[in-house]
C-alpha atoms as a PDB file:
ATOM      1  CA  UNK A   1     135.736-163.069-243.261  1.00  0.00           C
ATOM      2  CA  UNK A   2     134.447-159.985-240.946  1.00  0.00           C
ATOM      3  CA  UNK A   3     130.369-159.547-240.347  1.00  0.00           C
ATOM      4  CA  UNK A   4     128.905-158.214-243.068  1.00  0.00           C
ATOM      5  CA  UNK A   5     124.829-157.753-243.556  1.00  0.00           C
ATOM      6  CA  UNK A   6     122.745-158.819-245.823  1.00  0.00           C
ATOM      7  CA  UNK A   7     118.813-158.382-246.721  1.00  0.00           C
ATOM      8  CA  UNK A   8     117.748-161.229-247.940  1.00  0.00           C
ATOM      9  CA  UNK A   9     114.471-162.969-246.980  1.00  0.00           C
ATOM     10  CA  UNK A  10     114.576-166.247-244.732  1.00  0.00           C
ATOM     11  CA  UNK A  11     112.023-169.560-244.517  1.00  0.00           C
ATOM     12  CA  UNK A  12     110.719-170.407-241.276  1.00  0.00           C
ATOM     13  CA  UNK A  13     109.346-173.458-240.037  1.00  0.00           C
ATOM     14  CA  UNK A  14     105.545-173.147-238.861  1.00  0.00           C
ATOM     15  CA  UNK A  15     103.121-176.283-236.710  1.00  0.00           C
ATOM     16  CA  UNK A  16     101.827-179.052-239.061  1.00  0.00           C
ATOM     17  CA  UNK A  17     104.946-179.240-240.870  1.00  0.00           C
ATOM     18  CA  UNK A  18     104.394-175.988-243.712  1.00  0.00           C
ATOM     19  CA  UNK A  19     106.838-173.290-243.609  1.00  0.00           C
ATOM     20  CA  UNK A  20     106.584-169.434-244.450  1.00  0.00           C
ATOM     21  CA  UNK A  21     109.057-166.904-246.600  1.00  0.00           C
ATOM     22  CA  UNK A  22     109.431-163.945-244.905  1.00  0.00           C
ATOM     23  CA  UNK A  23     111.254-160.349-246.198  1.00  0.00           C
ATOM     24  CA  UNK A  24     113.691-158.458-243.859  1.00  0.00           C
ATOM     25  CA  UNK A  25     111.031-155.740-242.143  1.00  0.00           C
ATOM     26  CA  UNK A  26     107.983-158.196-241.746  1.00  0.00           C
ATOM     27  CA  UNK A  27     107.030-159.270-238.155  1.00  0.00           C
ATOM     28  CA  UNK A  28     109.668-162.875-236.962  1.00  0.00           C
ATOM     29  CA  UNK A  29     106.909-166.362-236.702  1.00  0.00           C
ATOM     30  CA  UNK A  30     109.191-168.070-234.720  1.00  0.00           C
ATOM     31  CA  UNK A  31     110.779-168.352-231.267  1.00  0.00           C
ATOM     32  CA  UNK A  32     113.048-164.797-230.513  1.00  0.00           C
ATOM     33  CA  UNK A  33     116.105-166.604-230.095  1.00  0.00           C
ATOM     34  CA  UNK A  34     119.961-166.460-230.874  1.00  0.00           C
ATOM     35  CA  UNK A  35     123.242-165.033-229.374  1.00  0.00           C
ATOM     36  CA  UNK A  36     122.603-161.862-228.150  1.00  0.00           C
ATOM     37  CA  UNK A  37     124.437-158.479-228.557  1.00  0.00           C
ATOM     38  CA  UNK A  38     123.708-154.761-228.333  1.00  0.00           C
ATOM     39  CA  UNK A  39     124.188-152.068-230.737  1.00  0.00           C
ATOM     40  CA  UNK A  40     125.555-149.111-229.024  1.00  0.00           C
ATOM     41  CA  UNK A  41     127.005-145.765-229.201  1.00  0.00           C
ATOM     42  CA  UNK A  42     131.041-146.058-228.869  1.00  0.00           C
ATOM     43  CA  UNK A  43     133.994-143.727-229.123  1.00  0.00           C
ATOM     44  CA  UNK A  44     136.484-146.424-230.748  1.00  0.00           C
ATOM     45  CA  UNK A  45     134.056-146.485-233.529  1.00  0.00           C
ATOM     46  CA  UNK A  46     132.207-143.665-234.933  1.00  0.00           C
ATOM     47  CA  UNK A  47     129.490-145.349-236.697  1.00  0.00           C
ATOM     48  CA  UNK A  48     128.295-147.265-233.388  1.00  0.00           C
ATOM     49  CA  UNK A  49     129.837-150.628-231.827  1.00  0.00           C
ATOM     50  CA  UNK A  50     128.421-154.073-231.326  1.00  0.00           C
ATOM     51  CA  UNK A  51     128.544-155.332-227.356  1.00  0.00           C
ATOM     52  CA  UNK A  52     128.218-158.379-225.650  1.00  0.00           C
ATOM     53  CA  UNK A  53     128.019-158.458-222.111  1.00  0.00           C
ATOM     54  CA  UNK A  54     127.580-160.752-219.307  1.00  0.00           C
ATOM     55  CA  UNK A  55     127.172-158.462-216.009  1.00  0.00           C
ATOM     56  CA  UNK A  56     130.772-157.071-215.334  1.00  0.00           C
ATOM     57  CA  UNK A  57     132.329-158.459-218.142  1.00  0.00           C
ATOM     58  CA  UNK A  58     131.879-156.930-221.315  1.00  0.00           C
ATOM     59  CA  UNK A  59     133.901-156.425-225.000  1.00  0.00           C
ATOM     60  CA  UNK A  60     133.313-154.561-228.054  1.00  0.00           C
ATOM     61  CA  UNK A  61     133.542-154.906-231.789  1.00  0.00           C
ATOM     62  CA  UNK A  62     132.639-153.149-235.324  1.00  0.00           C
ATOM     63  CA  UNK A  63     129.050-153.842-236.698  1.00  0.00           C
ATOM     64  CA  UNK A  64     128.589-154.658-239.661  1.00  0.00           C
ATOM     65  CA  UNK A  65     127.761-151.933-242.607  1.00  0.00           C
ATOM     66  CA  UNK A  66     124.533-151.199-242.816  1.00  0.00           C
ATOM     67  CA  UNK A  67     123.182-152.661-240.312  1.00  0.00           C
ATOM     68  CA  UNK A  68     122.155-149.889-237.682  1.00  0.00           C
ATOM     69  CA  UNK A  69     120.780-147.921-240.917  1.00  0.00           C
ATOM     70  CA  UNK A  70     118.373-150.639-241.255  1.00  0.00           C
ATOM     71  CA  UNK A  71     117.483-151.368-237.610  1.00  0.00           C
ATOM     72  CA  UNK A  72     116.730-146.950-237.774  1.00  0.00           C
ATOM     73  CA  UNK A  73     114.631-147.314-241.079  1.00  0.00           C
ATOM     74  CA  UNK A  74     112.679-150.194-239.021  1.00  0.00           C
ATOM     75  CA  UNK A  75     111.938-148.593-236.069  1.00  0.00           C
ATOM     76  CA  UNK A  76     114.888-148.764-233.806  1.00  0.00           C
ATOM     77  CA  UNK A  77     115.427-145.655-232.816  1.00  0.00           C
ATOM     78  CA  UNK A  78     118.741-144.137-233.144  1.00  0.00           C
ATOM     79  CA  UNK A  79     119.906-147.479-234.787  1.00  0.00           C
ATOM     80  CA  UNK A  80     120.627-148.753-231.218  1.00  0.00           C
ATOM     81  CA  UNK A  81     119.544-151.953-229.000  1.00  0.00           C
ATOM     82  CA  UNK A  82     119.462-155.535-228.299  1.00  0.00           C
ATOM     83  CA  UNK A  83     119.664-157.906-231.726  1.00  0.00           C
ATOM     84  CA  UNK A  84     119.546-161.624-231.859  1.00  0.00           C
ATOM     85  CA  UNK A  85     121.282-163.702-234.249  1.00  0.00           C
ATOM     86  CA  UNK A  86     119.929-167.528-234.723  1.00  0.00           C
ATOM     87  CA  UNK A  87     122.040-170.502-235.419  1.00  0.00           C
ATOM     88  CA  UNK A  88     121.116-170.229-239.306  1.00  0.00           C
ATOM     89  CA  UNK A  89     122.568-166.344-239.316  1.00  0.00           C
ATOM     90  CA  UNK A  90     119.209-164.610-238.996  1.00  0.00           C
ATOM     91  CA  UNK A  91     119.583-161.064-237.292  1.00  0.00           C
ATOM     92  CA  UNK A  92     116.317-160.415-234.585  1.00  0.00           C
ATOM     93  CA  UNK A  93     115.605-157.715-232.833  1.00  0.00           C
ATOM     94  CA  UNK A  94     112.052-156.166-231.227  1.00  0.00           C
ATOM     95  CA  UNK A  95     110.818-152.870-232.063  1.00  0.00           C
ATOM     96  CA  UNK A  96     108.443-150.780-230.094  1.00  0.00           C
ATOM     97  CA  UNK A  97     104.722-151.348-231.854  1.00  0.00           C
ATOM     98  CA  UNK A  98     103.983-147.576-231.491  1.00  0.00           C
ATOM     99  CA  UNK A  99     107.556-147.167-233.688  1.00  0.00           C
ATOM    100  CA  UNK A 100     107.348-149.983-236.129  1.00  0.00           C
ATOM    101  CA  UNK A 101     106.593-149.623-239.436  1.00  0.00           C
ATOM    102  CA  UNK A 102     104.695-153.057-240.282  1.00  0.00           C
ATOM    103  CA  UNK A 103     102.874-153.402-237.128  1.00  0.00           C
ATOM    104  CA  UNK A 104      99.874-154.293-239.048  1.00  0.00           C
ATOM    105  CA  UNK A 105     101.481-158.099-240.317  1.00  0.00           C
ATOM    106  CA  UNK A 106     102.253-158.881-236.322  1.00  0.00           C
ATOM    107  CA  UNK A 107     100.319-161.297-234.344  1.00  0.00           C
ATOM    108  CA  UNK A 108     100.214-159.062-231.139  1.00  0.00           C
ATOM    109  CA  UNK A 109     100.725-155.340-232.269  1.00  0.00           C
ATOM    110  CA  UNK A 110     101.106-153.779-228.875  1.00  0.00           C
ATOM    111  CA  UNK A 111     104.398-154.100-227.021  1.00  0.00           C
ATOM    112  CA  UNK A 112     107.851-155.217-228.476  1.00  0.00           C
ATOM    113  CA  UNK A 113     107.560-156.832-232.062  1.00  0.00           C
ATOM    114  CA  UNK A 114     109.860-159.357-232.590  1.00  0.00           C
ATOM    115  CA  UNK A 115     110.909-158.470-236.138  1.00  0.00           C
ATOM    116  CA  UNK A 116     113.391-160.264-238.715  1.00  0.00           C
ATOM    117  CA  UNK A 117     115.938-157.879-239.974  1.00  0.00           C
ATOM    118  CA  UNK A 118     117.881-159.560-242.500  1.00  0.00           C
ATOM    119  CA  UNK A 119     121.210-162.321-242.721  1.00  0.00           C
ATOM    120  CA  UNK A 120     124.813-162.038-240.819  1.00  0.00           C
ATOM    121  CA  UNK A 121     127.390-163.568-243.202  1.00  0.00           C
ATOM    122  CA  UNK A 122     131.337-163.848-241.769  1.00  0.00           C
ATOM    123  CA  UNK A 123     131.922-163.593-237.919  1.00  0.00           C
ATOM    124  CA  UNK A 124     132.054-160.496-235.821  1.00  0.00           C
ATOM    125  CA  UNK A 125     135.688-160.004-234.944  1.00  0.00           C
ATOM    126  CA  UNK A 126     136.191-159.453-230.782  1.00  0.00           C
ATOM    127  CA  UNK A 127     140.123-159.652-231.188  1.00  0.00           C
ATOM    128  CA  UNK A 128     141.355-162.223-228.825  1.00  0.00           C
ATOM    129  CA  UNK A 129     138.099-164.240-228.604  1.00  0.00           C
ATOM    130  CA  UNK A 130     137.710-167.060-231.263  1.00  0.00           C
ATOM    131  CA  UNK A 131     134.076-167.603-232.061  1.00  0.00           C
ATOM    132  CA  UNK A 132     134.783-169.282-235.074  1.00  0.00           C
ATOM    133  CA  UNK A 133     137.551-172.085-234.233  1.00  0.00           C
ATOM    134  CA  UNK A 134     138.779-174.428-237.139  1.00  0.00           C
ATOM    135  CA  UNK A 135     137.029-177.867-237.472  1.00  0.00           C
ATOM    136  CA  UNK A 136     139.118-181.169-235.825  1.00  0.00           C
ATOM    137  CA  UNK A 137     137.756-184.684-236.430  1.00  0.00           C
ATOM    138  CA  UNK A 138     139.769-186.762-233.550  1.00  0.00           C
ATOM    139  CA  UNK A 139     138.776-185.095-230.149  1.00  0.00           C
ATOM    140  CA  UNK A 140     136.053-182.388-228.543  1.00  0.00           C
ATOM    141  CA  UNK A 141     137.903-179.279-227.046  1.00  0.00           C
ATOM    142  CA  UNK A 142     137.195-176.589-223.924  1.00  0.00           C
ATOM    143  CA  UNK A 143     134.767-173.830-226.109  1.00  0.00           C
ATOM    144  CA  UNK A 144     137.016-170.685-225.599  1.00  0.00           C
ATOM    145  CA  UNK A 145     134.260-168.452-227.482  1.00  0.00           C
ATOM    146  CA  UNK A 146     131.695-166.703-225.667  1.00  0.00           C
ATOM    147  CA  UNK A 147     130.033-168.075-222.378  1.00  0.00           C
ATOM    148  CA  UNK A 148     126.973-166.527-222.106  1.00  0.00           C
ATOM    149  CA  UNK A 149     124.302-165.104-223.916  1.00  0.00           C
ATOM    150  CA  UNK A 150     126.191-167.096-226.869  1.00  0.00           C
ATOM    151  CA  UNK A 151     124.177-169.200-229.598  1.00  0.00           C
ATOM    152  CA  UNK A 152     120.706-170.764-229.511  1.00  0.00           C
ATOM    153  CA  UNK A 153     119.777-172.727-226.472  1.00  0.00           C
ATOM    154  CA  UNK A 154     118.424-175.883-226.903  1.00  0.00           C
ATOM    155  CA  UNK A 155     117.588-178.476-224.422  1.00  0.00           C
ATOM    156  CA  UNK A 156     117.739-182.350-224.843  1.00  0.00           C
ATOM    157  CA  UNK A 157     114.401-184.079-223.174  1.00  0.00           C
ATOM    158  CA  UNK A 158     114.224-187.586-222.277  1.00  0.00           C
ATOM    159  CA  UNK A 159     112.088-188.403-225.669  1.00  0.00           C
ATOM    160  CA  UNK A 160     115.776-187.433-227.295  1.00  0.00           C
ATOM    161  CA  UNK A 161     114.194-184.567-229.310  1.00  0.00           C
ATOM    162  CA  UNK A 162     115.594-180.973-229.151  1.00  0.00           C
ATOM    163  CA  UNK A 163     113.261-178.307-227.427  1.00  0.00           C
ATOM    164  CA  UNK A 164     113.860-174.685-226.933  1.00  0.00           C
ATOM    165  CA  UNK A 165     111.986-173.396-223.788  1.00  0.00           C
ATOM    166  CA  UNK A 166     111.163-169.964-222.312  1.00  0.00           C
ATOM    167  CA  UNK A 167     109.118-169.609-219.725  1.00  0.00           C
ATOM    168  CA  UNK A 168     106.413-171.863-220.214  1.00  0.00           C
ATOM    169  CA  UNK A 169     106.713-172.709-223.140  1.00  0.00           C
ATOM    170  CA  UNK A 170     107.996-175.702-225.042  1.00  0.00           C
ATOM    171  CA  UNK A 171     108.840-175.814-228.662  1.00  0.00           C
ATOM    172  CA  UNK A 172     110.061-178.652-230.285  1.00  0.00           C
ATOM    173  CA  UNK A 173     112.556-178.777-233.129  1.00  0.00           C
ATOM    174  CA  UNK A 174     110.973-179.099-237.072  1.00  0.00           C
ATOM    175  CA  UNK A 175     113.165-181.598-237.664  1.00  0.00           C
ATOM    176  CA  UNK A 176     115.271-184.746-236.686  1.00  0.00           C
ATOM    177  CA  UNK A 177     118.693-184.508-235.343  1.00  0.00           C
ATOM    178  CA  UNK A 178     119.496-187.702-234.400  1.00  0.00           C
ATOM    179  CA  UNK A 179     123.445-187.745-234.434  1.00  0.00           C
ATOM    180  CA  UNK A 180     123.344-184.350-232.684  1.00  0.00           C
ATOM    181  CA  UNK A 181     121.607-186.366-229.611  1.00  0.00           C
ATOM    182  CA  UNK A 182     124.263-188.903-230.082  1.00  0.00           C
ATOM    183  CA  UNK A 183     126.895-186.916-229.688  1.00  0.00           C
ATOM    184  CA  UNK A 184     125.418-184.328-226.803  1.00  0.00           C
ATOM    185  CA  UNK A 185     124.557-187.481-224.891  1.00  0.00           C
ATOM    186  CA  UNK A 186     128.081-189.091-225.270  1.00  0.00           C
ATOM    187  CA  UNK A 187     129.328-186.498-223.088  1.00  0.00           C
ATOM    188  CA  UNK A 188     125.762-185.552-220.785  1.00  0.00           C
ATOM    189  CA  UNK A 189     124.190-189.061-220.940  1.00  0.00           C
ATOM    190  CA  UNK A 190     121.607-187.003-218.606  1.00  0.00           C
ATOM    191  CA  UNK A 191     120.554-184.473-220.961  1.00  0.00           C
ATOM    192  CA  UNK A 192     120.538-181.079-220.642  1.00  0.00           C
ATOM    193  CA  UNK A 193     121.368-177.582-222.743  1.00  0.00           C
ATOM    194  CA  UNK A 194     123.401-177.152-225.071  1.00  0.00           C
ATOM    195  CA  UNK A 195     124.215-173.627-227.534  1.00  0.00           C
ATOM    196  CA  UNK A 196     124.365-173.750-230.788  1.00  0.00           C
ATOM    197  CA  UNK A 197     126.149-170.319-232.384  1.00  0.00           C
ATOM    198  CA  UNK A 198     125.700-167.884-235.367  1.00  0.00           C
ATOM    199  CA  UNK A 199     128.744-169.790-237.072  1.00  0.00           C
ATOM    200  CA  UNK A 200     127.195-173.107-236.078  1.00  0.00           C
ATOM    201  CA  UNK A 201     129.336-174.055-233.396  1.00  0.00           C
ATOM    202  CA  UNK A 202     127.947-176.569-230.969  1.00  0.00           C
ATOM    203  CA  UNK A 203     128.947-176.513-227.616  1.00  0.00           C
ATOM    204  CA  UNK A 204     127.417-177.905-224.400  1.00  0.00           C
ATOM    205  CA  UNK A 205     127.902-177.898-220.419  1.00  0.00           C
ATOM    206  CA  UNK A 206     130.011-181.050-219.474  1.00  0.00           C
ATOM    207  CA  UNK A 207     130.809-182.553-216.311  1.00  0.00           C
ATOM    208  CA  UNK A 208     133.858-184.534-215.425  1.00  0.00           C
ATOM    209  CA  UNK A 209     131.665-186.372-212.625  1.00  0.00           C
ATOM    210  CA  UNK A 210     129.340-187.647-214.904  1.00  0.00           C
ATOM    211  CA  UNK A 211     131.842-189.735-217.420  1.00  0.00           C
ATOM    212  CA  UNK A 212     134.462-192.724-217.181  1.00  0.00           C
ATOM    213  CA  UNK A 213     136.506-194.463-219.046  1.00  0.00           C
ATOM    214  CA  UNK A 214     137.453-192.880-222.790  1.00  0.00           C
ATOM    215  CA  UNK A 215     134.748-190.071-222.305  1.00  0.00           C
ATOM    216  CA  UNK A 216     136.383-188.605-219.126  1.00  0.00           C
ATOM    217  CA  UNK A 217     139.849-188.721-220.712  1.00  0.00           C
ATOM    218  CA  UNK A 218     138.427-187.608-223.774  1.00  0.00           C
ATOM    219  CA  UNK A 219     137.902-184.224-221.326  1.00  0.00           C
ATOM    220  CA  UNK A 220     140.543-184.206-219.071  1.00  0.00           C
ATOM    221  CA  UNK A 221     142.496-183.729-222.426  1.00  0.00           C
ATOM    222  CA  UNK A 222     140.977-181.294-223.964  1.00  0.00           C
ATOM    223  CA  UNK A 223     141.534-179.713-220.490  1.00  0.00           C
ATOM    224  CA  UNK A 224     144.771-179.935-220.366  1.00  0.00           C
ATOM    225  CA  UNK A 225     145.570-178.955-224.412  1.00  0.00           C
ATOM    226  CA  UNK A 226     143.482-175.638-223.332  1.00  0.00           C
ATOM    227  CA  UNK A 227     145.443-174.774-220.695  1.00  0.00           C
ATOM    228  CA  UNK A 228     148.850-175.513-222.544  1.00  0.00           C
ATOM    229  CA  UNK A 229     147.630-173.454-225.451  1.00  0.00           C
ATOM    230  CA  UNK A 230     145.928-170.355-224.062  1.00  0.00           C
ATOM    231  CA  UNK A 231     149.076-170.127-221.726  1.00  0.00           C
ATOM    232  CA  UNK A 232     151.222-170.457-224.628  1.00  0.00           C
ATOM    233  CA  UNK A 233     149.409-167.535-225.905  1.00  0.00           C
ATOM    234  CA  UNK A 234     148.934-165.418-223.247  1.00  0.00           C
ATOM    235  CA  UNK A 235     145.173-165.730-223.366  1.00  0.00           C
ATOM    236  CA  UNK A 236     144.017-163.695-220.639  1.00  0.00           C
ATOM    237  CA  UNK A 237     140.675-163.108-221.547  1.00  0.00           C
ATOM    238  CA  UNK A 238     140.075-166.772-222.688  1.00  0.00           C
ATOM    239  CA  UNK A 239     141.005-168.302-219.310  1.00  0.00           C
ATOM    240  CA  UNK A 240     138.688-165.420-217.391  1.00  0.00           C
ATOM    241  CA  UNK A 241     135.810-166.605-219.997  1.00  0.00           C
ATOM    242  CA  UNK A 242     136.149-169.593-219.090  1.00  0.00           C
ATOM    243  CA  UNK A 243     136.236-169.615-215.565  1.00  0.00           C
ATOM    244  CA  UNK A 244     133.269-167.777-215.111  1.00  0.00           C
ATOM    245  CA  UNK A 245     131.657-170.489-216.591  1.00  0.00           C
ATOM    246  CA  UNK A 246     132.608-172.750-213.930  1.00  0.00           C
ATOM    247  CA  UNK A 247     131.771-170.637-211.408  1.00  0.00           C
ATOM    248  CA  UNK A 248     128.196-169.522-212.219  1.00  0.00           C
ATOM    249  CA  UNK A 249     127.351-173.373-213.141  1.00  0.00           C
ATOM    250  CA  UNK A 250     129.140-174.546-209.572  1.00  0.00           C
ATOM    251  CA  UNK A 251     126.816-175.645-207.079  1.00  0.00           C
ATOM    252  CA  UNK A 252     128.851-174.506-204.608  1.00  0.00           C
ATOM    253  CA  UNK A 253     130.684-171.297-205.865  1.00  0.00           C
ATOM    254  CA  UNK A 254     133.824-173.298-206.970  1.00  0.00           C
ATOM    255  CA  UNK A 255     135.140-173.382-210.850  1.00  0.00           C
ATOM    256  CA  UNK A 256     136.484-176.208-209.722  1.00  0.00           C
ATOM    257  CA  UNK A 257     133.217-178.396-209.638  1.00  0.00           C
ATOM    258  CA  UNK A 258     131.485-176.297-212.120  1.00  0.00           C
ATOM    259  CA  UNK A 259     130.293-177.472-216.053  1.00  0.00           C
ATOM    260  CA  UNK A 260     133.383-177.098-218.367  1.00  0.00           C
ATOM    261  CA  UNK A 261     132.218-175.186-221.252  1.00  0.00           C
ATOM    262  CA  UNK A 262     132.479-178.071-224.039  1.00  0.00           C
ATOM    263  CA  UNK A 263     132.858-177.188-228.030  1.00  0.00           C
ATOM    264  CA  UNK A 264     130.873-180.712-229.743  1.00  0.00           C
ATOM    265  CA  UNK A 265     131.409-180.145-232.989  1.00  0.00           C
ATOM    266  CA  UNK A 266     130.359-177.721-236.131  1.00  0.00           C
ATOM    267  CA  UNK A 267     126.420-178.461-236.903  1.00  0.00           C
ATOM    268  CA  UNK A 268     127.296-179.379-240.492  1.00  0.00           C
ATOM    269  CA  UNK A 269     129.004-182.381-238.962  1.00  0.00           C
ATOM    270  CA  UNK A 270     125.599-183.653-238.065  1.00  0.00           C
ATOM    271  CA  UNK A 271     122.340-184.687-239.485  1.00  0.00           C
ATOM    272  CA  UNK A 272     123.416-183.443-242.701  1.00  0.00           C
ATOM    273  CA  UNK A 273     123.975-180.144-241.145  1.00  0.00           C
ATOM    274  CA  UNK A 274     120.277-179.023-240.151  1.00  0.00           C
ATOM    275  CA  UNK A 275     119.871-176.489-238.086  1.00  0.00           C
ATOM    276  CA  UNK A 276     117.182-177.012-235.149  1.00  0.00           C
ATOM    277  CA  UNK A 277     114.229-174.795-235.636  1.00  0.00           C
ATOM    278  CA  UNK A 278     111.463-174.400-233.466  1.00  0.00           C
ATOM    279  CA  UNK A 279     107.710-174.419-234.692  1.00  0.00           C
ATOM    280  CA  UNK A 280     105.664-171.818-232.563  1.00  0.00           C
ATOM    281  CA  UNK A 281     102.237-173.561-231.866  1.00  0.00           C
ATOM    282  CA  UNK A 282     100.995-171.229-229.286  1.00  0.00           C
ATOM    283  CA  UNK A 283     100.244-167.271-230.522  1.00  0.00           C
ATOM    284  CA  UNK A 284     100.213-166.333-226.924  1.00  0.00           C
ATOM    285  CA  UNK A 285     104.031-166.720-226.989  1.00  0.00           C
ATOM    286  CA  UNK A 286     104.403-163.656-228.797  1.00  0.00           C
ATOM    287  CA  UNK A 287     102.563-161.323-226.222  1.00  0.00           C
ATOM    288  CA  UNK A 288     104.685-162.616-223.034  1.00  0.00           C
ATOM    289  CA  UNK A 289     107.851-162.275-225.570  1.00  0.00           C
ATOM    290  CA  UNK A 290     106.522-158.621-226.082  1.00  0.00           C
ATOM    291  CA  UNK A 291     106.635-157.076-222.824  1.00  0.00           C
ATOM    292  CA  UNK A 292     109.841-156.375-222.686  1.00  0.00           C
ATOM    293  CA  UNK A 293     112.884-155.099-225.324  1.00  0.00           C
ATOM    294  CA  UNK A 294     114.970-157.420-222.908  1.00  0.00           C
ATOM    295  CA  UNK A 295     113.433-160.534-221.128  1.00  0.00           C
ATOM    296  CA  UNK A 296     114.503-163.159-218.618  1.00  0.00           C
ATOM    297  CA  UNK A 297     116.295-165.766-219.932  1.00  0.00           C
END
């Protein structure tokens, strides 16, 4: 099923355990989070292409309808810049306070306003890049999807709670995800980030070093199915994803002692299949998030 877009409105999770209903247009409560992508101007598609890029590396693919037509009625001017898309399929972006029509709802009106824009349904298609793999119960695999800049990023703490963190700031998950830990810390017993996608993919950085016994072979397996398969299909771009992964997590500027990128699981296999969301409990957030269209990461 391609992207499509859809305005529908979205609950969000607020401190002290109460919630809010918000309508595509009004000003986003919650952490500005998700995989990010651009909309841009493009000659292979008339109406305007959607980009993800990590510095030299870059790839294109059709929007969905709609969509730029409702950033432009927002505020984004010419239909064009960065959007975020959160692990439950809500599409971000920020919007420049002078521009934006419902400046009046934000909690900082000068700046960028993060702003919610309405649902993603279906995956965008970027050809030989599967960001939606099919679900298998006996083994983790090597993520082939998208390496950076891909899916929420969460961090596992010591108190074995999920936290997203920018910055300074700290913002634990609404709810309990206790077989998500579980799993994340059968393979990083440490801790540490993991991504969770638009499609609800889970994957995580892994290291080789830090397992024995069934866990490491669990890896070196999925390792080695990887490379049989993506050679078998004359993956290029796969392989080049992937090894820039290793690279910019090596501590010493060699893939081969870098964090394989590792796909967990599909979030519905855990927890019941609920999503992490993070409960803002500090307005100032939203002025440091505001600066900037695009902020450090």
């Amino acid at each position: 099923m391609t992207a499509a877009y859809s305005r529908e409105e979205t609950t969000v999770p607020l401190p002290g355990g109460r919630s809010v209903t918000i309508e595509p247009g009004q000003p986003w409560p919650s952490a500005h989070r998700g995989s990010r992508y651009s909309l841009v101007t493009s000659d292979e598609f008339p109406e305007g292409a959607i980009k993800w890029e990590q510095r030299d590396l870059n790839i294109h693919a059709r929007p969905p309808e709609g969509l730029r037509d409702v950033l432009r009625s927002l505020g984004k001017k010419g239909g064009h810049g960065i959007i975020r898309i959160t692990a439950g399929g809500e599409v971000l972006t920020k919007i420049k306070a002078d521009d934006y029509v419902n400046v009046d709802q934000a909690v900082v009106s000068s700046g960028w306003v993060p702003v919610y824009v309405g649902k993603l349904t279906g995956e965008i298609d970027f050809g030989e890049v599967d960001l939606n793999p099919s679900k298998q119960t006996n083994s983790v695999r090597i993520w082939s999807g998208l390496p950076f800049h891909h899916g929420e990023r969460w961090s596992l703490a010591e108190d074995n709670e999920l936290h997203w963190r920018w910055k300074d700031y700290d913002f634990t998950s609404a709810f309990d995800h206790d077989e998500l830990v579980e799993q994340y810390r059968t393979y990083r017993p440490s801790g540490g980030r993991l991504y969770i996608t638009e499609l609800g993919h889970v994957w995580g950085n892994v290291s080789l070093g830090d397992l024995s016994g069934k866990r490491a072979r669990d890896i070196q397996n999925a390792v080695d199915t990887w490379v049989t398969e993506t050679e078998r299909q004359g993956n290029t771009a796969a392989r080049r994803l992937v090894n820039r992964r290793l690279l910019v997590t090596s501590q010493t500027d060699d893939p081969s002692d870098g964090l394989l990128p590792v796909h967990l699981g599909h979030i519905s296999e855990f927890d019941g299949g609920t999503i992490p969301r993070p409960a803002v409990d500090d307005e100032t957030y939203f002025k440091v998030v505001g600066q900037y269209e695009q902020v450090w990461e």
